[in-house]
Structures are given as structure tokens and as C-alpha cells.
PDB file of N, CA and C in Angstrom:
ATOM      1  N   UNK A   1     127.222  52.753  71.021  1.00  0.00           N
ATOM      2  CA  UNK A   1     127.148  54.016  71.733  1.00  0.00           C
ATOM      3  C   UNK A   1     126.680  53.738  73.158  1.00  0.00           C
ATOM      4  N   UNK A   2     127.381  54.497  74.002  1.00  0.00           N
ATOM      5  CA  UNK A   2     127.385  54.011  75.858  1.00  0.00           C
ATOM      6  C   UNK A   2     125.675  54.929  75.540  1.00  0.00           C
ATOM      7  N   UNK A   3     124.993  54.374  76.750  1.00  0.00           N
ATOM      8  CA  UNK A   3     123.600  55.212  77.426  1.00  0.00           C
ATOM      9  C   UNK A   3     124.373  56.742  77.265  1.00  0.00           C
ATOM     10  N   UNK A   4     122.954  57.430  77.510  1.00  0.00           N
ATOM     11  CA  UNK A   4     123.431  58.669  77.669  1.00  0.00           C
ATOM     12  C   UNK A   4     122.463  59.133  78.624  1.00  0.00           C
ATOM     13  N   UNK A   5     122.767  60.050  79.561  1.00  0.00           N
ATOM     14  CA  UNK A   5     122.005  60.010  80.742  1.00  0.00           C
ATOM     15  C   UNK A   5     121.109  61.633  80.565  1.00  0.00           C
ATOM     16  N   UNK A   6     119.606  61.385  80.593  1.00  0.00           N
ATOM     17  CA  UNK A   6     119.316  62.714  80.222  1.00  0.00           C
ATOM     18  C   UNK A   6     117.435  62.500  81.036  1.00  0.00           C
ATOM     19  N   UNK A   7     117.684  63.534  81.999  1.00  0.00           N
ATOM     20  CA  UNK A   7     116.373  63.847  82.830  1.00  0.00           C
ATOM     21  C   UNK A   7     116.013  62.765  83.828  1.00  0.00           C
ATOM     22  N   UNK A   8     117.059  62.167  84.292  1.00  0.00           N
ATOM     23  CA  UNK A   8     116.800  60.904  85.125  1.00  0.00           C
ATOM     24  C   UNK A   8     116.282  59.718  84.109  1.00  0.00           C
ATOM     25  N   UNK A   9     117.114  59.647  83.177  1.00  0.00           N
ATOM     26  CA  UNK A   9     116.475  58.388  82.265  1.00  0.00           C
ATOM     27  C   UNK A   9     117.897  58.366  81.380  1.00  0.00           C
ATOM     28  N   UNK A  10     118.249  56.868  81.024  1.00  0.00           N
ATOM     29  CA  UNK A  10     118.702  56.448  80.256  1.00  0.00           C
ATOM     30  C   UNK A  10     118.445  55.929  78.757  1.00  0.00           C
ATOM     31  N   UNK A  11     119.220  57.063  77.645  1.00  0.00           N
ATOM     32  CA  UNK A  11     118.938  56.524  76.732  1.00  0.00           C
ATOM     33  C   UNK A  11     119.726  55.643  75.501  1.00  0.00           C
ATOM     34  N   UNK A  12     119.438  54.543  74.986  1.00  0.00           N
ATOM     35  CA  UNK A  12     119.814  53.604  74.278  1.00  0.00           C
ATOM     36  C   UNK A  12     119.651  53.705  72.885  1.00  0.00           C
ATOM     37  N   UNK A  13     120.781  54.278  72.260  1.00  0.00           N
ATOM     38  CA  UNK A  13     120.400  54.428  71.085  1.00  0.00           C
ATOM     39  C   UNK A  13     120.271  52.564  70.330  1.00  0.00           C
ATOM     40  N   UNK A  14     119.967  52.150  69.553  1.00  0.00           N
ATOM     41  CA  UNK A  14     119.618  51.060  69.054  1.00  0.00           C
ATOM     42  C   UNK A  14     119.168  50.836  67.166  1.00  0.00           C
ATOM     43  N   UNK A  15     120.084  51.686  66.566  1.00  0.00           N
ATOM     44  CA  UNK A  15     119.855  51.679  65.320  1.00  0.00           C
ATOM     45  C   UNK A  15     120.350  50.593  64.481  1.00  0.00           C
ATOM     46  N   UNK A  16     119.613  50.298  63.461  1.00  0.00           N
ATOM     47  CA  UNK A  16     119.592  48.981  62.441  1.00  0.00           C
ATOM     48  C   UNK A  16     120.320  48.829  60.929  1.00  0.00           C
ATOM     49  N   UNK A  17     120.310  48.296  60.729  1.00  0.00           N
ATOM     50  CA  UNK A  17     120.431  48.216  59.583  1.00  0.00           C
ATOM     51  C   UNK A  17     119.258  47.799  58.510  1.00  0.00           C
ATOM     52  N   UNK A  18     118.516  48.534  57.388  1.00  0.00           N
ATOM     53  CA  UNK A  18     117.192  47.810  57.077  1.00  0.00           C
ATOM     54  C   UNK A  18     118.327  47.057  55.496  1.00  0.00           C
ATOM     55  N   UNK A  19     116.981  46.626  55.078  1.00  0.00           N
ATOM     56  CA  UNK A  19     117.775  45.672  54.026  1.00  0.00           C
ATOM     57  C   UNK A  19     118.485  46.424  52.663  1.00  0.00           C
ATOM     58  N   UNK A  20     118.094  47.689  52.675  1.00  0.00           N
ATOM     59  CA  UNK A  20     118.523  48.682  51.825  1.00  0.00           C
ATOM     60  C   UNK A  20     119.957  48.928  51.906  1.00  0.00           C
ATOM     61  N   UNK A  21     120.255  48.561  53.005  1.00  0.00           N
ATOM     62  CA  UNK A  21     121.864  49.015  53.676  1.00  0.00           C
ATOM     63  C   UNK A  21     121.878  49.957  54.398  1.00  0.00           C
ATOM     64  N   UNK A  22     120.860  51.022  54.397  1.00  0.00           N
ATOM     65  CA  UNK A  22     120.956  52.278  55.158  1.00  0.00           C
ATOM     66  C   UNK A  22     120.474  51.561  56.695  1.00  0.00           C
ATOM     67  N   UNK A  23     121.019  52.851  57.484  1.00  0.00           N
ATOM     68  CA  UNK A  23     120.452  52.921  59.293  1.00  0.00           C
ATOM     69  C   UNK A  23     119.151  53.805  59.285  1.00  0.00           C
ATOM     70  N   UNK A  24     118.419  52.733  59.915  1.00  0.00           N
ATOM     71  CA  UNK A  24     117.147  53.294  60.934  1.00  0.00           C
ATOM     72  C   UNK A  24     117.866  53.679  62.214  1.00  0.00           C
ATOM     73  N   UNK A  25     116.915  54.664  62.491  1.00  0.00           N
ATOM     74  CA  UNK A  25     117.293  55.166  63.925  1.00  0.00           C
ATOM     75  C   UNK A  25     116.220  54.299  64.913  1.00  0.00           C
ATOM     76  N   UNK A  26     116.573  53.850  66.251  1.00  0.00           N
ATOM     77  CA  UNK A  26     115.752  54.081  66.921  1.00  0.00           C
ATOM     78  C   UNK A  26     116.037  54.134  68.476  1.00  0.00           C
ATOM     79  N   UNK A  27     115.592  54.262  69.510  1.00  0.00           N
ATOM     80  CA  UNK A  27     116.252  54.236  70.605  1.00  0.00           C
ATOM     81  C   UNK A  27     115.217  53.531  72.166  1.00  0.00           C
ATOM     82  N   UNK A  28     116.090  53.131  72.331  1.00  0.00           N
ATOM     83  CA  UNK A  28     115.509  52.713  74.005  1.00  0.00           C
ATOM     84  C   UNK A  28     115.543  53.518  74.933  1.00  0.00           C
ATOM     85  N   UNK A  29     114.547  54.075  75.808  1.00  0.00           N
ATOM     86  CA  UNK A  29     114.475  55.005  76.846  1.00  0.00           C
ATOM     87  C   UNK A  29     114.183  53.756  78.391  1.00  0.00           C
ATOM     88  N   UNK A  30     115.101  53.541  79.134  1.00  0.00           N
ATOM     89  CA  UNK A  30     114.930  53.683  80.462  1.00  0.00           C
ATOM     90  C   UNK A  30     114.700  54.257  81.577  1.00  0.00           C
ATOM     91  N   UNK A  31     113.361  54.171  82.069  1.00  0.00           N
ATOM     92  CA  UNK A  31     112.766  55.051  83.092  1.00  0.00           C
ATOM     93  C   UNK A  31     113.229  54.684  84.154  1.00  0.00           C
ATOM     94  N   UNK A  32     113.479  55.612  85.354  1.00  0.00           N
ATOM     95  CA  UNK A  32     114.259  55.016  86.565  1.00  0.00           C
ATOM     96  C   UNK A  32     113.527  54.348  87.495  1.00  0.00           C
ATOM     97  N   UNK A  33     111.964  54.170  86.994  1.00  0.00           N
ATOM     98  CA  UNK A  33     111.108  52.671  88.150  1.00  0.00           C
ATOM     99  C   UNK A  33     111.408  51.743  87.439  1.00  0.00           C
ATOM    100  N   UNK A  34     112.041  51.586  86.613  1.00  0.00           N
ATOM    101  CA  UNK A  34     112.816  49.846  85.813  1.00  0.00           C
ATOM    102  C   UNK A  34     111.784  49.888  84.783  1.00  0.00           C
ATOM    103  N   UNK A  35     111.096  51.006  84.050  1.00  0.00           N
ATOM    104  CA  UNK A  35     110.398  50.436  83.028  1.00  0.00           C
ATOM    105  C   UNK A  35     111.220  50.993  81.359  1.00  0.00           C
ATOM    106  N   UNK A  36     110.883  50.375  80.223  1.00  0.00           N
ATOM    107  CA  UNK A  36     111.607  50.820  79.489  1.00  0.00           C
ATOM    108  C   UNK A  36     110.583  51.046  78.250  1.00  0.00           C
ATOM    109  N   UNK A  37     111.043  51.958  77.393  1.00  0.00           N
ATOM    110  CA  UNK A  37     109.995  52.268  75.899  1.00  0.00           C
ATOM    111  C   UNK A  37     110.639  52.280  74.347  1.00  0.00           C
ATOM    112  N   UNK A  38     110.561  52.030  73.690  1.00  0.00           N
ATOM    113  CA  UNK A  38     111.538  51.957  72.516  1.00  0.00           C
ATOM    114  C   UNK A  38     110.946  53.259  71.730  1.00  0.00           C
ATOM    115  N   UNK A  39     111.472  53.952  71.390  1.00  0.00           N
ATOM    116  CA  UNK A  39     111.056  55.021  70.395  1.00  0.00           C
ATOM    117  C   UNK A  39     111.667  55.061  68.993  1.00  0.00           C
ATOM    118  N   UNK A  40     110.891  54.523  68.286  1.00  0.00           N
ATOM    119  CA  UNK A  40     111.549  54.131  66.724  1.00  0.00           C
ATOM    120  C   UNK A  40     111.133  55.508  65.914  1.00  0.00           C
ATOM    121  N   UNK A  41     112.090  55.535  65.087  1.00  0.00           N
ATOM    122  CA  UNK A  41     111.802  57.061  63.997  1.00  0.00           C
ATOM    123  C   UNK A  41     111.063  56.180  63.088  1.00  0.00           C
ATOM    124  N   UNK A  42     110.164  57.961  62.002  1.00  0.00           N
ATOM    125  CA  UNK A  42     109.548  57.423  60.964  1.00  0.00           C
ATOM    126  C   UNK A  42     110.271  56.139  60.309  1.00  0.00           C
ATOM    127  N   UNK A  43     109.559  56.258  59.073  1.00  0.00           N
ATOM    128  CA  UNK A  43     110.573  55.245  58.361  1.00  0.00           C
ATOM    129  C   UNK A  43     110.938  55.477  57.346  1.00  0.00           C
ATOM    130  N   UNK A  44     110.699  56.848  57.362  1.00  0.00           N
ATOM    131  CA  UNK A  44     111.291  57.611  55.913  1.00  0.00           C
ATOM    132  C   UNK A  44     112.697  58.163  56.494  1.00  0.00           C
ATOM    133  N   UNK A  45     112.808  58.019  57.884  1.00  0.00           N
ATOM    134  CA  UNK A  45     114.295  58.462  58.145  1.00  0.00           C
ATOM    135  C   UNK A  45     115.401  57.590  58.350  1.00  0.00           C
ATOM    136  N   UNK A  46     116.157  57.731  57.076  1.00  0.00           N
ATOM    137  CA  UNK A  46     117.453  56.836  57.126  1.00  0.00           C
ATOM    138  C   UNK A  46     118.286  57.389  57.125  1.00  0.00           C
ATOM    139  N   UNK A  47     119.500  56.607  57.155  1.00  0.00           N
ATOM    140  CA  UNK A  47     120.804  57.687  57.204  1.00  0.00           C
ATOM    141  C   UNK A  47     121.959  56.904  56.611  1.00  0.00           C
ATOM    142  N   UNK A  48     123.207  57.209  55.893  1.00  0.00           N
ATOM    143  CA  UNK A  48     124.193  56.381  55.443  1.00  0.00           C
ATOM    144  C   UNK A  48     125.186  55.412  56.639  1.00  0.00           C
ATOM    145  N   UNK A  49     125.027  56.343  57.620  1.00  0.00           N
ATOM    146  CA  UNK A  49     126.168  55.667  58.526  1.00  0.00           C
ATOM    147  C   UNK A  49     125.007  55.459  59.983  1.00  0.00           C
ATOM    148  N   UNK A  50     125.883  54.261  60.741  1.00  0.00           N
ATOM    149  CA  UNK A  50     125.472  54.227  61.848  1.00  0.00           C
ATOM    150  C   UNK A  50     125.009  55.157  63.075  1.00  0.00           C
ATOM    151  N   UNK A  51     126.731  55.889  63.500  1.00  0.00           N
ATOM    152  CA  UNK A  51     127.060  56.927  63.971  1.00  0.00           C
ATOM    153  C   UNK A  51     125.592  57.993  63.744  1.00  0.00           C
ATOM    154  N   UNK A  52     125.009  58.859  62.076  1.00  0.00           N
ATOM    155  CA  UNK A  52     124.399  59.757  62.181  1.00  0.00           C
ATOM    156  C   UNK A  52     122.974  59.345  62.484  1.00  0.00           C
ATOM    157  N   UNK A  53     122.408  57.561  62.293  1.00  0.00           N
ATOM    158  CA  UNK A  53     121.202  57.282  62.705  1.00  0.00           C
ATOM    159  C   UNK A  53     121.302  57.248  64.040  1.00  0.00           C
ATOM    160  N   UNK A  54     122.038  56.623  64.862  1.00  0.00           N
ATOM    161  CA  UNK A  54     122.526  57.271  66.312  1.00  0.00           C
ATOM    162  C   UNK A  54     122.524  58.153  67.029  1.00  0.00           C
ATOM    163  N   UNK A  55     123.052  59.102  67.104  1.00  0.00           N
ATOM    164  CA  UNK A  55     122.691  60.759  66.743  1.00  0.00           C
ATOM    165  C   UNK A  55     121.417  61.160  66.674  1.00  0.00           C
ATOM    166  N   UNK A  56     120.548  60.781  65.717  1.00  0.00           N
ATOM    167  CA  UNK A  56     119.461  61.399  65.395  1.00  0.00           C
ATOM    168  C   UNK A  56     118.399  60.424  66.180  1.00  0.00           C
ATOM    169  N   UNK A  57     118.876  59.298  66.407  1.00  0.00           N
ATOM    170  CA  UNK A  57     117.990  58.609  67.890  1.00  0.00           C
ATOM    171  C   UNK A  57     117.757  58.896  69.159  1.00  0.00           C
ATOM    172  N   UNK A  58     119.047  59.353  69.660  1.00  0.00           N
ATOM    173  CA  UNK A  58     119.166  60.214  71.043  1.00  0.00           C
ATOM    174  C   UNK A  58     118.445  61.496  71.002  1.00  0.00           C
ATOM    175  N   UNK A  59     118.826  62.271  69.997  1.00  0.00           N
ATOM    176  CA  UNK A  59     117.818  63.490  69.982  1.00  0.00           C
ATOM    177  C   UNK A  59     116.258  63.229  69.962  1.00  0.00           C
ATOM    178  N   UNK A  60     115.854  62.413  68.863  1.00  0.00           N
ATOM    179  CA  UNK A  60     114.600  61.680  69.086  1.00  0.00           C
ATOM    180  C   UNK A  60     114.049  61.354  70.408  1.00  0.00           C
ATOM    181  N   UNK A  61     114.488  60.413  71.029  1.00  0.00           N
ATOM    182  CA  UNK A  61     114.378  59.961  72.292  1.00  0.00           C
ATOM    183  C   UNK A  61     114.666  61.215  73.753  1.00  0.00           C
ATOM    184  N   UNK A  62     115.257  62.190  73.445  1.00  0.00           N
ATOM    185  CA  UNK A  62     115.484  63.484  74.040  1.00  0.00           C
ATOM    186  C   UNK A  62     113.741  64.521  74.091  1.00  0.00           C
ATOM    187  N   UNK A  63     113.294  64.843  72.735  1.00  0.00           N
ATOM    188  CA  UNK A  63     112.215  65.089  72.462  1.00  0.00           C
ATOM    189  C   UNK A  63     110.672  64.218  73.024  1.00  0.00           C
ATOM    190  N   UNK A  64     110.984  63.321  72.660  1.00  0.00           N
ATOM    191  CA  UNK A  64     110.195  62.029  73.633  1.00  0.00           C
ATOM    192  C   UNK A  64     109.737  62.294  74.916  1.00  0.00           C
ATOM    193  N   UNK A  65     111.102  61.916  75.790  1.00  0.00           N
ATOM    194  CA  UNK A  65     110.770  62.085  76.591  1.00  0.00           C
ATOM    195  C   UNK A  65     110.678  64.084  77.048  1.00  0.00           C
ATOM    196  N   UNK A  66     110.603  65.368  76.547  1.00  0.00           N
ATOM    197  CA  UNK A  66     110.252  65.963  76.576  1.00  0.00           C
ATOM    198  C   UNK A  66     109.336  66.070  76.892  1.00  0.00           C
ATOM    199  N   UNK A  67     108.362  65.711  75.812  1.00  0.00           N
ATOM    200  CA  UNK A  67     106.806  66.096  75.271  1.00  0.00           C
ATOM    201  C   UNK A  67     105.928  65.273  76.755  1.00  0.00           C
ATOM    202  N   UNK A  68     107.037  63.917  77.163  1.00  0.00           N
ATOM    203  CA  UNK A  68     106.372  63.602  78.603  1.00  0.00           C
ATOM    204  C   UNK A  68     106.303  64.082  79.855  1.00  0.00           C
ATOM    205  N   UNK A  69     106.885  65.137  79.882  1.00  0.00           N
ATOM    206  CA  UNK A  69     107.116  65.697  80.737  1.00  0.00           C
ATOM    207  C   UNK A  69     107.709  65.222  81.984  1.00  0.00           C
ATOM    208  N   UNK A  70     107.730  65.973  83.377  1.00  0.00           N
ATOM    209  CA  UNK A  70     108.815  64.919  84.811  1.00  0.00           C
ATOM    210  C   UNK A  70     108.424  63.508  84.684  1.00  0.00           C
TER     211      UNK A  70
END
């Protein structure tokens, strides 16, 4: 999944595979002074496919950087 550009920050979705077979979500946030933060979901949240742990990373990482405000 390309970055997705949201509040002057780039975000990276970056979801896994754990050994269960299911996707963890988690995502990379790029701040525009070159710094970067990884925001990993619980770990009770899995998902069958890539695509919907993806998805639910960006929104994650959307909320994130919310709660941080400008």
C-alpha cells in the first residue's frame, strides 16, 4: 500500500504476518521534520487478509496522530 498523505504526515501502513497466519496491523507515521513513529495495534487485533489489517492501520495511525494534535 503507497503512503497516504494525511495532516502533513505520511502514513505507512506496515502489517505482518504473526505465526498464526493472521495480519497484525501496524503503521509508520512520518513527520515532516524527518522524524518517524511506528504505531502498532493491540494484539488482540488480527485480521484474515492483508488488505483489512492495512486498512485498519491507516485509520489507527489517522487517530494517532489526531489525539497529537498540529
Amino acid at each position: 500500500m503507497p503512503g497516504v498523505q494525511y495532516r502533513d504526515r505520511v502514513i505507512e501502513a506496515q502489517s505482518y504476518k504473526s505465526d498464526s497466519g493472521r495480519w497484525r496491523p501496524q503503521a509508520l507515521v512520518s513527520i515532516h521534520e524527518g522524524g518517524t513513529h511506528l504505531v502498532p495495534a493491540p494484539l488482540e487485533r488480527v485480521f484474515h487478509t492483508e488488505a483489512d489489517a492495512d486498512a485498519y492501520a491507516v485509520e489507527m495511525a489517522k487517530r494517532w496522530i489526531d489525539d497529537k494534535g498540529p
